[in-house]
Protein backbone atom coordinates (compact mmCIF):
# COMPACT_ATOMS: atom_id res chain seq x y z
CA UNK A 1 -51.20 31.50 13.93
CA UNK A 2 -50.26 27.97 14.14
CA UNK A 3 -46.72 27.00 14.77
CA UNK A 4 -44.52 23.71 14.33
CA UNK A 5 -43.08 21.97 16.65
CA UNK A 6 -39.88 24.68 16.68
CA UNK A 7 -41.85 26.77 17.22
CA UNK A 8 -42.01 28.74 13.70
CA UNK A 9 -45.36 29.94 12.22
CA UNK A 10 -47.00 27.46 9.86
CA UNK A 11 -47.51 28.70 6.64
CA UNK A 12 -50.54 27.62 5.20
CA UNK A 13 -50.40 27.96 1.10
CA UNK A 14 -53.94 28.44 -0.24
CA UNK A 15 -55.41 24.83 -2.06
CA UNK A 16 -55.28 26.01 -5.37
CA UNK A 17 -51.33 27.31 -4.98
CA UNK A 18 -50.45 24.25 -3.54
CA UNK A 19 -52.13 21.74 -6.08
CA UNK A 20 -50.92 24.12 -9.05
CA UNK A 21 -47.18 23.00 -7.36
CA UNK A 22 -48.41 19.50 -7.19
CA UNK A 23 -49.41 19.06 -10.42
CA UNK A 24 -46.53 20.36 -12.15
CA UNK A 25 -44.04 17.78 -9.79
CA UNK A 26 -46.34 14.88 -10.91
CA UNK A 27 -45.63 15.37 -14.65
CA UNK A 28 -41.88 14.35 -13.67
CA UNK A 29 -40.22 11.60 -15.92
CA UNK A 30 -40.47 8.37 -14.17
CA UNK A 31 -36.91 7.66 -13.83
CA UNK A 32 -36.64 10.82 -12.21
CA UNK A 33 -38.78 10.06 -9.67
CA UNK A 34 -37.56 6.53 -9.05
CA UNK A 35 -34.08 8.01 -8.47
CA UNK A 36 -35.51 10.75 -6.44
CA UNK A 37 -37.37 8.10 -4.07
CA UNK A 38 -33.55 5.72 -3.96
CA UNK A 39 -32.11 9.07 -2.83
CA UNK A 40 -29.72 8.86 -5.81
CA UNK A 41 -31.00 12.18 -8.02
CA UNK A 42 -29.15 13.85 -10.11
CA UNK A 43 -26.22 16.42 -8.88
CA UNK A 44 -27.77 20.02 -9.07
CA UNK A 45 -31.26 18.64 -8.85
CA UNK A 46 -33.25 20.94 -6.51
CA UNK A 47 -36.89 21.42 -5.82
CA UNK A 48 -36.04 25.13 -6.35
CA UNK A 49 -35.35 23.99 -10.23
CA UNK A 50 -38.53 21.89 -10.57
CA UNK A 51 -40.78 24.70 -9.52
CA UNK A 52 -39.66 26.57 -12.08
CA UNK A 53 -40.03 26.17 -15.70
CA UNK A 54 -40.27 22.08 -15.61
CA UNK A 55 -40.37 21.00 -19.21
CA UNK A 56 -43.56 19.25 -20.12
CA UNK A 57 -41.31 16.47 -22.48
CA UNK A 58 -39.09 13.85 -19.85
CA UNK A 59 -35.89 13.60 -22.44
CA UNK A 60 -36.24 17.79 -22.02
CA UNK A 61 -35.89 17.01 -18.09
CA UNK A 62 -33.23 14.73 -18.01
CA UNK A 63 -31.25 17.41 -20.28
CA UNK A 64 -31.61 20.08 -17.33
């Protein structure tokens, strides 16, 4: 199995699980992102929360 350079076991995520992960993190409101790429997100924002249940509507993800 491939490793890193730590020495821990790559995992490799099949293309269609990885793209379905993609996909959801590009509907993201734009401001979001911009403050995301400044470093300056939100408090409590985590990729952990965008995986799950992202709201399709932005003014839904700026409530969260």
């Amino acid at each position: 199995m491939p490793s890193v350079p730590g020495g821990e076991p790559l995992r490799v995520l099949p293309a269609s699980a990885l793209s379905g992960r993609m996909l959801r993190l590009t509907s993201l409101a734009p401001d979001i992102v911009e403050a995301i790429l400044r470093g300056d997100e939100p408090d409590g924002l985590s990729l952990e929360k965008l995986r799950k249940n992202l709201p399709v509507r932005w003014d839904e993800q700026r409530a969260r």
